[in-house]
PDB file of N, CA and C in Angstrom:
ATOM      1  N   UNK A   1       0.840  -1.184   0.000  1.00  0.00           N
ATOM      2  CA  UNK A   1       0.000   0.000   0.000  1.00  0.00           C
ATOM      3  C   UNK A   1       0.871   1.227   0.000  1.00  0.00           C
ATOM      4  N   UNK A   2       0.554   2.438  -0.603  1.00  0.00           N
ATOM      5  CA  UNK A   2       1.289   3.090  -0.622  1.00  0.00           C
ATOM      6  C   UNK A   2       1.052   3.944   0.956  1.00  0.00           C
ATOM      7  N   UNK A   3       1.980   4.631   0.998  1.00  0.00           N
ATOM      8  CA  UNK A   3       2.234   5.388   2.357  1.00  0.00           C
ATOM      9  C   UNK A   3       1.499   6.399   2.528  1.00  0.00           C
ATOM     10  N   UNK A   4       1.063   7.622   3.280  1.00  0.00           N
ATOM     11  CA  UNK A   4       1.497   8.770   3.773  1.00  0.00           C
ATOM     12  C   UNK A   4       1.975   9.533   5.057  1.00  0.00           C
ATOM     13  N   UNK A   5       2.109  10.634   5.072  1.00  0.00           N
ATOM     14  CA  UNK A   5       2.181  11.322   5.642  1.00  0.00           C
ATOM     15  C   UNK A   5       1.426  12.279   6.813  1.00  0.00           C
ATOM     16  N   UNK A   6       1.437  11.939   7.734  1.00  0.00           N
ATOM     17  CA  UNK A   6       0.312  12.571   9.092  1.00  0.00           C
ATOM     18  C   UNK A   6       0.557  13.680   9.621  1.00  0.00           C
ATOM     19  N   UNK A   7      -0.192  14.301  10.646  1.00  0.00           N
ATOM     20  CA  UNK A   7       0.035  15.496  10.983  1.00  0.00           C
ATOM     21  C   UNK A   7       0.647  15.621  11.918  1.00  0.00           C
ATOM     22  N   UNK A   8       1.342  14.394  12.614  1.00  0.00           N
ATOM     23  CA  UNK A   8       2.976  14.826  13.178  1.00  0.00           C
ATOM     24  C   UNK A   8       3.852  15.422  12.264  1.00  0.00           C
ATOM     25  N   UNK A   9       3.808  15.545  11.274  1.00  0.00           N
ATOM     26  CA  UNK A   9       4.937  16.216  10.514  1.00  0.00           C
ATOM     27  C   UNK A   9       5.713  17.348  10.947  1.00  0.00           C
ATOM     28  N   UNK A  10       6.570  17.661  11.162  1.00  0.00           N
ATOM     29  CA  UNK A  10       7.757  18.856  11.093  1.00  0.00           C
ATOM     30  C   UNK A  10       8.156  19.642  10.241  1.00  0.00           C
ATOM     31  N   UNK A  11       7.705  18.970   8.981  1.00  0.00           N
ATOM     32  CA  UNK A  11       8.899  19.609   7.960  1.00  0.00           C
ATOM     33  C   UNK A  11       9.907  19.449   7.969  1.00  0.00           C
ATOM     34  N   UNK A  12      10.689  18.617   8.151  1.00  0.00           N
ATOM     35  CA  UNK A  12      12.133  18.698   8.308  1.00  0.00           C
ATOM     36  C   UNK A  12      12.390  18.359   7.339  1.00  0.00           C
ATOM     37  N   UNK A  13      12.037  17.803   6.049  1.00  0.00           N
ATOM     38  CA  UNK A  13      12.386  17.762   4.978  1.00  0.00           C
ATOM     39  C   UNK A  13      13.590  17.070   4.227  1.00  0.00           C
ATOM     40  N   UNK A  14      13.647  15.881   5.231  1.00  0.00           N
ATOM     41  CA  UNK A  14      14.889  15.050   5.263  1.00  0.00           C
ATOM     42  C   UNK A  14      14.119  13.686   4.423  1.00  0.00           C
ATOM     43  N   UNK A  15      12.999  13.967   4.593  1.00  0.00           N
ATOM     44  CA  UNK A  15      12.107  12.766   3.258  1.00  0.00           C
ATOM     45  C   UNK A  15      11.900  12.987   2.113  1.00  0.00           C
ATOM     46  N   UNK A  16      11.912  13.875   1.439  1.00  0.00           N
ATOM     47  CA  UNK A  16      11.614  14.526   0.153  1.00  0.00           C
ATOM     48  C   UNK A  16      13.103  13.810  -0.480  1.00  0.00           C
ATOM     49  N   UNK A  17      14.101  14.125  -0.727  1.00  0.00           N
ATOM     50  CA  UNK A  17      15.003  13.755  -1.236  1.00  0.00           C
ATOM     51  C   UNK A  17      15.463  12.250  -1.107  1.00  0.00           C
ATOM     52  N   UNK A  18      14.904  11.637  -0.420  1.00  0.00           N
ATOM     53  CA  UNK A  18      15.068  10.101  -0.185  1.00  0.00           C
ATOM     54  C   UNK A  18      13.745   9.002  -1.110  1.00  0.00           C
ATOM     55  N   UNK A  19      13.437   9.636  -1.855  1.00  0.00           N
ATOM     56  CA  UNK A  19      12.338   9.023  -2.425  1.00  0.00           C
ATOM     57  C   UNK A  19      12.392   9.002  -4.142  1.00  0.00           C
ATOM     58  N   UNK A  20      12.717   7.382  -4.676  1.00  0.00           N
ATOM     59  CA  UNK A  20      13.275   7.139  -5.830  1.00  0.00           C
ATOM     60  C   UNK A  20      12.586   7.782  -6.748  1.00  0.00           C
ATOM     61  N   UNK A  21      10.737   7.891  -6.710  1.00  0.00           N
ATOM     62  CA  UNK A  21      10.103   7.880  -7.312  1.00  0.00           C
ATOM     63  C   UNK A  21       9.393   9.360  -7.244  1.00  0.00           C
ATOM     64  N   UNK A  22      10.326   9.949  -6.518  1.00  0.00           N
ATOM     65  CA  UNK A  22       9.702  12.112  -6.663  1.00  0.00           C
ATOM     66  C   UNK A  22       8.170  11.660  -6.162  1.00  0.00           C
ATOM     67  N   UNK A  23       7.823  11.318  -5.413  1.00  0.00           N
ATOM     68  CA  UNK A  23       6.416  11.173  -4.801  1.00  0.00           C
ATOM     69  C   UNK A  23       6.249  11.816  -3.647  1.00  0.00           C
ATOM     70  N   UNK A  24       7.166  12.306  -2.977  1.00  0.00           N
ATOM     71  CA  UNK A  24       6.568  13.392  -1.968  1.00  0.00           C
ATOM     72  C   UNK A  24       7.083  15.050  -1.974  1.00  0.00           C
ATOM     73  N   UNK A  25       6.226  15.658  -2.068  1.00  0.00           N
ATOM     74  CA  UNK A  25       5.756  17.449  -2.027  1.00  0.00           C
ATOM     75  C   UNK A  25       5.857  17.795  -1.082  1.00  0.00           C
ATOM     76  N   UNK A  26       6.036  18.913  -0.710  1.00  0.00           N
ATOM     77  CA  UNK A  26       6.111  19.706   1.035  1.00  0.00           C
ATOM     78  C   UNK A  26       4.481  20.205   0.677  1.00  0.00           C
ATOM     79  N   UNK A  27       3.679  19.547   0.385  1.00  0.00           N
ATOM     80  CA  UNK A  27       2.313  19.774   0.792  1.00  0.00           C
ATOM     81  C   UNK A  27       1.342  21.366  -0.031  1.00  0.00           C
ATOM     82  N   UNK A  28       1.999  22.035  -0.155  1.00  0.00           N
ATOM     83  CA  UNK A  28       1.895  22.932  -1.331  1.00  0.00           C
ATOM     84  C   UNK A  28       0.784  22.569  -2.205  1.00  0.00           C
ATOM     85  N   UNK A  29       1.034  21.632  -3.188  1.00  0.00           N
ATOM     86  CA  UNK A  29       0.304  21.477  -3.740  1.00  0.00           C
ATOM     87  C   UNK A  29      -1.507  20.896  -3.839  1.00  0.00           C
ATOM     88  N   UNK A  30      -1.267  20.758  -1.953  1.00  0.00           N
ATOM     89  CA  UNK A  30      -2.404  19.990  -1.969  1.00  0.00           C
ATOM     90  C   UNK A  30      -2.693  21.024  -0.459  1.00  0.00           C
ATOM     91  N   UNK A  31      -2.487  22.119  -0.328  1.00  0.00           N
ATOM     92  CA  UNK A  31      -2.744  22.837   0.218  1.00  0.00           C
ATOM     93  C   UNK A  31      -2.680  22.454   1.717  1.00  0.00           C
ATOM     94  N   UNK A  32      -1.591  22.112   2.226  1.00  0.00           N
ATOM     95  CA  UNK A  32      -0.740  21.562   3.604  1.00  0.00           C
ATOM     96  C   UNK A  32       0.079  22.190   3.957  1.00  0.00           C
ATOM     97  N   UNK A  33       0.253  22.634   5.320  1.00  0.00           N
ATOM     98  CA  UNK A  33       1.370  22.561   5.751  1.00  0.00           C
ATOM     99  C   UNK A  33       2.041  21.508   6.477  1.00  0.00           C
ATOM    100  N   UNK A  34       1.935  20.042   6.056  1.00  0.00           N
ATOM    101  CA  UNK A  34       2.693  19.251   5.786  1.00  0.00           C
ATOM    102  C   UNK A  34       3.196  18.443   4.781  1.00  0.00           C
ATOM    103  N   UNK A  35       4.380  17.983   4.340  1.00  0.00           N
ATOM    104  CA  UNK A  35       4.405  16.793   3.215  1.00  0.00           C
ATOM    105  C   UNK A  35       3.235  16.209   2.859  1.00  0.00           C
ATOM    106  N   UNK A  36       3.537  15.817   2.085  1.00  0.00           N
ATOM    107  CA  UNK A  36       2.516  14.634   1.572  1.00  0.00           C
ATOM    108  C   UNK A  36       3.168  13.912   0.373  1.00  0.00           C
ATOM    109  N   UNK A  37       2.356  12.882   0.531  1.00  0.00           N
ATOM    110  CA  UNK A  37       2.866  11.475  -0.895  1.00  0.00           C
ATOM    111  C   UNK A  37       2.115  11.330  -1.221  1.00  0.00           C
ATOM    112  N   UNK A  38       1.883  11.526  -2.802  1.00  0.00           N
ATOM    113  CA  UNK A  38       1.187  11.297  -3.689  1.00  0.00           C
ATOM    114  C   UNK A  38       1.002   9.486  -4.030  1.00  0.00           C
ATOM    115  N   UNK A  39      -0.053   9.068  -3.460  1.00  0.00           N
ATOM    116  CA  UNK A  39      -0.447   7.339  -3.394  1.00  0.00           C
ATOM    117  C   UNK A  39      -0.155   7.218  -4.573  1.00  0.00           C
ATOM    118  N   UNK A  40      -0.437   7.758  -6.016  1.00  0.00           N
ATOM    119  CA  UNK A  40       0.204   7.292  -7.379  1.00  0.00           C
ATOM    120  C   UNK A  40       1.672   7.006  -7.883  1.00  0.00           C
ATOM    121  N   UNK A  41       2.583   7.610  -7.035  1.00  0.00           N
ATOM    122  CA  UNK A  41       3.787   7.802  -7.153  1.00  0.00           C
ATOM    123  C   UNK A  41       4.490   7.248  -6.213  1.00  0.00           C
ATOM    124  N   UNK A  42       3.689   6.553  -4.882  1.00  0.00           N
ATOM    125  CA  UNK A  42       4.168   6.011  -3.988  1.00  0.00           C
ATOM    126  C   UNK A  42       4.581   3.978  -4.260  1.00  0.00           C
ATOM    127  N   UNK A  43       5.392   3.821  -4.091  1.00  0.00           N
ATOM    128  CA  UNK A  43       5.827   2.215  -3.864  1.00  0.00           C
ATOM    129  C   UNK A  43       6.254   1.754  -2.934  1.00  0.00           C
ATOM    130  N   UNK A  44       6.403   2.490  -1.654  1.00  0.00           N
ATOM    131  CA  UNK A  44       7.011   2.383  -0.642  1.00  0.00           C
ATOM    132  C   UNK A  44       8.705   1.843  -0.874  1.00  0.00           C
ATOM    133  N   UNK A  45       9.237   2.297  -1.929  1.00  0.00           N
ATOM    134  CA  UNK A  45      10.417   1.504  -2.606  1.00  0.00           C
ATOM    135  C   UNK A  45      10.610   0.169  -2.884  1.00  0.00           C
ATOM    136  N   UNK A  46       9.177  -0.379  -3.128  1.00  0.00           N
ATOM    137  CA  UNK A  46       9.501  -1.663  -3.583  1.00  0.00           C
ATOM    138  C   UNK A  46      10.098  -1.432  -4.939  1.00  0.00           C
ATOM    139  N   UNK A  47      11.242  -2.561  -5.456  1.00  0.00           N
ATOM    140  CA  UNK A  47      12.031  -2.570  -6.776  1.00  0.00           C
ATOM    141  C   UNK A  47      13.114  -1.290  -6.633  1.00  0.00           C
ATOM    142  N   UNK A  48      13.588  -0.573  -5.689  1.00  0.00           N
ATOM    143  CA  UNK A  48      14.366  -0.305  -5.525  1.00  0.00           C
ATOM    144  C   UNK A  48      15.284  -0.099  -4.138  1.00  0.00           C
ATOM    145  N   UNK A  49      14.577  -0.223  -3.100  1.00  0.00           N
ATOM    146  CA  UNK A  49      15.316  -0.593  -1.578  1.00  0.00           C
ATOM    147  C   UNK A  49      14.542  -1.764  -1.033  1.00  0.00           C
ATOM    148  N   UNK A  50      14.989  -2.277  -0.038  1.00  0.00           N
ATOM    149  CA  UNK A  50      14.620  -3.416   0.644  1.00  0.00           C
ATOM    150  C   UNK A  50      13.245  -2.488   1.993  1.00  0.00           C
ATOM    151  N   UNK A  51      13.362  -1.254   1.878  1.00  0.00           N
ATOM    152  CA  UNK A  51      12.765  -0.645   2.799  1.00  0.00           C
ATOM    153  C   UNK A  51      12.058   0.755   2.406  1.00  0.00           C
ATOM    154  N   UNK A  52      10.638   1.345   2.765  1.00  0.00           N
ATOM    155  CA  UNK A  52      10.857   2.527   1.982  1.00  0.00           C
ATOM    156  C   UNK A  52      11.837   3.703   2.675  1.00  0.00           C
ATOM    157  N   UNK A  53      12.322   4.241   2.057  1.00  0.00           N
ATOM    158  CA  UNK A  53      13.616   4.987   2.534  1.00  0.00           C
ATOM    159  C   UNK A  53      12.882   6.378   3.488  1.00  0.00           C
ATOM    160  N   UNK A  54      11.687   7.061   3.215  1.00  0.00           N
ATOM    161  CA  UNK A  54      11.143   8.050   3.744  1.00  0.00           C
ATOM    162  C   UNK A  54      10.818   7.611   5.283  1.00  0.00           C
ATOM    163  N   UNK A  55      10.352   6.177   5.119  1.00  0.00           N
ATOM    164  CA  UNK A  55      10.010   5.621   6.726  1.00  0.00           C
ATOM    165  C   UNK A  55      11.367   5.480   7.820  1.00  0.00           C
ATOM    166  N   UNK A  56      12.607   5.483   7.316  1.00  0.00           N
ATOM    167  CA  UNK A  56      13.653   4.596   7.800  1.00  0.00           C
ATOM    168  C   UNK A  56      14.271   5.914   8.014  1.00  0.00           C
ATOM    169  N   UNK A  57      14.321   7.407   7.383  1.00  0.00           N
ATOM    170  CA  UNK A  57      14.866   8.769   7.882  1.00  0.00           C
ATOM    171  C   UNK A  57      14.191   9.654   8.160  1.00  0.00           C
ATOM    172  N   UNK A  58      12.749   9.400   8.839  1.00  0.00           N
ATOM    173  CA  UNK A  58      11.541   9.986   9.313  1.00  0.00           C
ATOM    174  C   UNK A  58      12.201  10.548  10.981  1.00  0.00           C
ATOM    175  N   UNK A  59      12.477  11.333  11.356  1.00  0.00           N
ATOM    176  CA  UNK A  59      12.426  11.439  13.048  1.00  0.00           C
ATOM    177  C   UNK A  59      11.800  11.618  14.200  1.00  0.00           C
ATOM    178  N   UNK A  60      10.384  11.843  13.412  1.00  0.00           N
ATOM    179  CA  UNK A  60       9.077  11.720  13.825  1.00  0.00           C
ATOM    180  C   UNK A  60       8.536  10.857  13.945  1.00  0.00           C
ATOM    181  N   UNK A  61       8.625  10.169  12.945  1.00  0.00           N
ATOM    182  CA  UNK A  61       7.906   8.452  12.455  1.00  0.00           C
ATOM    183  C   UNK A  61       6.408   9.078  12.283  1.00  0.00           C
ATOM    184  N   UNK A  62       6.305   9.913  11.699  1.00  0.00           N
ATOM    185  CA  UNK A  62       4.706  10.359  10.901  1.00  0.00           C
ATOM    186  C   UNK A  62       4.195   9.644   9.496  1.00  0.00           C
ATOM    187  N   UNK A  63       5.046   9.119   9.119  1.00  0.00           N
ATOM    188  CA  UNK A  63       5.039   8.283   7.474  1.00  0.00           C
ATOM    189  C   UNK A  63       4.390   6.564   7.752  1.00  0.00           C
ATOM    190  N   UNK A  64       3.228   6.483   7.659  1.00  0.00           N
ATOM    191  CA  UNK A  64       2.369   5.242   7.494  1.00  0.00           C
ATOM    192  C   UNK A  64       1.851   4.755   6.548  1.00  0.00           C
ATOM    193  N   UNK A  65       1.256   3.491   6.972  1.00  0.00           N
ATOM    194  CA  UNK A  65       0.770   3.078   5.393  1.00  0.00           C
ATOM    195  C   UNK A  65      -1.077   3.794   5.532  1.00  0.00           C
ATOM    196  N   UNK A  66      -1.101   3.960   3.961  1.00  0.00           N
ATOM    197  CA  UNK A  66      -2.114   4.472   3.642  1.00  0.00           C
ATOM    198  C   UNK A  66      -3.351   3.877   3.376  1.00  0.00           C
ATOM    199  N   UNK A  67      -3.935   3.503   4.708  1.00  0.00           N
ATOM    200  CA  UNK A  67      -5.598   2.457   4.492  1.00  0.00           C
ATOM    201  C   UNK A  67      -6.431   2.499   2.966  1.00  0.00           C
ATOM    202  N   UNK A  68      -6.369   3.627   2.305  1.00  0.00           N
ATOM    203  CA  UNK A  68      -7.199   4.256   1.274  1.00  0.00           C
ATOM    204  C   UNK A  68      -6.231   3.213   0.391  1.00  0.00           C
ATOM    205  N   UNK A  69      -5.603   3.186   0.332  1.00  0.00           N
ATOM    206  CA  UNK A  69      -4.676   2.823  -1.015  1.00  0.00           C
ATOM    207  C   UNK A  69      -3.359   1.476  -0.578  1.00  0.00           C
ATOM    208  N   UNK A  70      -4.763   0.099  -0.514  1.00  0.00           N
ATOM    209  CA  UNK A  70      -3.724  -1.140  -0.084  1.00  0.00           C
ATOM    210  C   UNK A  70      -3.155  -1.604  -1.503  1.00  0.00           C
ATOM    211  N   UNK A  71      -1.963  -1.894  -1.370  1.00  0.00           N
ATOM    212  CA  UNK A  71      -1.665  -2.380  -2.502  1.00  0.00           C
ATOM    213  C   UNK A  71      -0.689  -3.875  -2.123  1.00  0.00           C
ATOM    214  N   UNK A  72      -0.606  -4.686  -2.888  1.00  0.00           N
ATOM    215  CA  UNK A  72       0.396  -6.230  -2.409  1.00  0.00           C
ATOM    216  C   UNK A  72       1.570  -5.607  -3.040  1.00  0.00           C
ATOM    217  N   UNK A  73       2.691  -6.389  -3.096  1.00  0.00           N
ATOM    218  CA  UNK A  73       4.015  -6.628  -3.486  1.00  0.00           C
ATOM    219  C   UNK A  73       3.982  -6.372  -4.677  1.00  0.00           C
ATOM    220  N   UNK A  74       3.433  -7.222  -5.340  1.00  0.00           N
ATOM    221  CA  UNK A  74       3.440  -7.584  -7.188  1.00  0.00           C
ATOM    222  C   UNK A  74       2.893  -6.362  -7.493  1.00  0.00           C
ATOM    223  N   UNK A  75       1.930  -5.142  -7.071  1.00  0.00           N
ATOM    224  CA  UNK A  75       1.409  -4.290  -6.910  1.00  0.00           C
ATOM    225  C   UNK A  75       2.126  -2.729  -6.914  1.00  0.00           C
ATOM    226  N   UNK A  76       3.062  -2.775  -6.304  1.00  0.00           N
ATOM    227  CA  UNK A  76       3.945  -2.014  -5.822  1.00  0.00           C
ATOM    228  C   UNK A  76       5.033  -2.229  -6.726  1.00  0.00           C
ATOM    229  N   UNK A  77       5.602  -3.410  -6.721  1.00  0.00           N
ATOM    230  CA  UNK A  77       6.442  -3.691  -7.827  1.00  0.00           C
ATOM    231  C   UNK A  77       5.942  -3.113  -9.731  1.00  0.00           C
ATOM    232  N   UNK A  78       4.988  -3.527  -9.669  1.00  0.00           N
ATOM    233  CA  UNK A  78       4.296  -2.924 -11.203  1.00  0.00           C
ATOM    234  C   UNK A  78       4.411  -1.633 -11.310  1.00  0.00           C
ATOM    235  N   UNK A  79       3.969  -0.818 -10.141  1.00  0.00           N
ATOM    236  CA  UNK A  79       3.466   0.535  -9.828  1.00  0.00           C
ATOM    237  C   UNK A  79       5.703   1.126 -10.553  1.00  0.00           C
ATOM    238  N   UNK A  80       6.359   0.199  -9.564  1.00  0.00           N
ATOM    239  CA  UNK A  80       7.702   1.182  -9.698  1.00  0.00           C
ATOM    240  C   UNK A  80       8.439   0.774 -11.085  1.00  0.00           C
ATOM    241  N   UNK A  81       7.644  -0.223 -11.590  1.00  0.00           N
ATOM    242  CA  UNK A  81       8.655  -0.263 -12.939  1.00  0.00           C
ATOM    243  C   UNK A  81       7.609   0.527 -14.293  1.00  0.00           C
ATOM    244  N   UNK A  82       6.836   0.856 -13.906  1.00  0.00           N
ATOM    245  CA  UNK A  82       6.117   1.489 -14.465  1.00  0.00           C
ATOM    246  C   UNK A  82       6.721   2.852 -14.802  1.00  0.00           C
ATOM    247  N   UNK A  83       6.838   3.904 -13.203  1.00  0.00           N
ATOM    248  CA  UNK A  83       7.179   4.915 -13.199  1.00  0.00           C
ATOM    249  C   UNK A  83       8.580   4.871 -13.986  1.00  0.00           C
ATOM    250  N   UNK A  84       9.400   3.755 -13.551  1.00  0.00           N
ATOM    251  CA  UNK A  84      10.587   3.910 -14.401  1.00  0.00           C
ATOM    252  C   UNK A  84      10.783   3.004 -15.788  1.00  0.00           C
ATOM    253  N   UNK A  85      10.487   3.261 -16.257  1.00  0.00           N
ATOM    254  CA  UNK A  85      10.057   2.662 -17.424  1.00  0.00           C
ATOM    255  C   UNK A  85      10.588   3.421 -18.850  1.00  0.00           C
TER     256      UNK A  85
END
């Protein structure tokens, strides 16, 4: 499933750049003042880390999985070879 982002957020902005697939915004666009991950763009890094990288340099630990948007393995995997494609 893809992830997001909750309203523990900080901003610290140490997740944005850790994410293969440019899927998270400092919230801007979706009218936040927190991050957010776009569930379309999200894979949680499956097909490219063993872990998603935004969860693992979070210092908050605000980055969860996203109930709205379950997705399996094979799922996630499609989703990231897609984007890179």
């Amino acid at each position: 499933m893809a992830l997001l982002i909750n309203e523990d957020c900080t901003n610290c902005d140490v997740c944005l750049p850790e994410c293969p697939n440019e899927a998270i915004t400092d919230g801007s666009d979706v009218d936040k003042d927190i991050y957010f991950i776009h569930s379309d763009l999200c894979s949680e890094c499956v097909g490219a880390f063993d872990e998603a990288q935004c969860v693992a340099v979070c210092p908050v630990e605000c980055i969860v999985p996203d109930p709205d948007h379950e997705e399996s393995p094979e799922e996630l995997q499609a989703k990231y070879d897609a984007i890179h494609s």
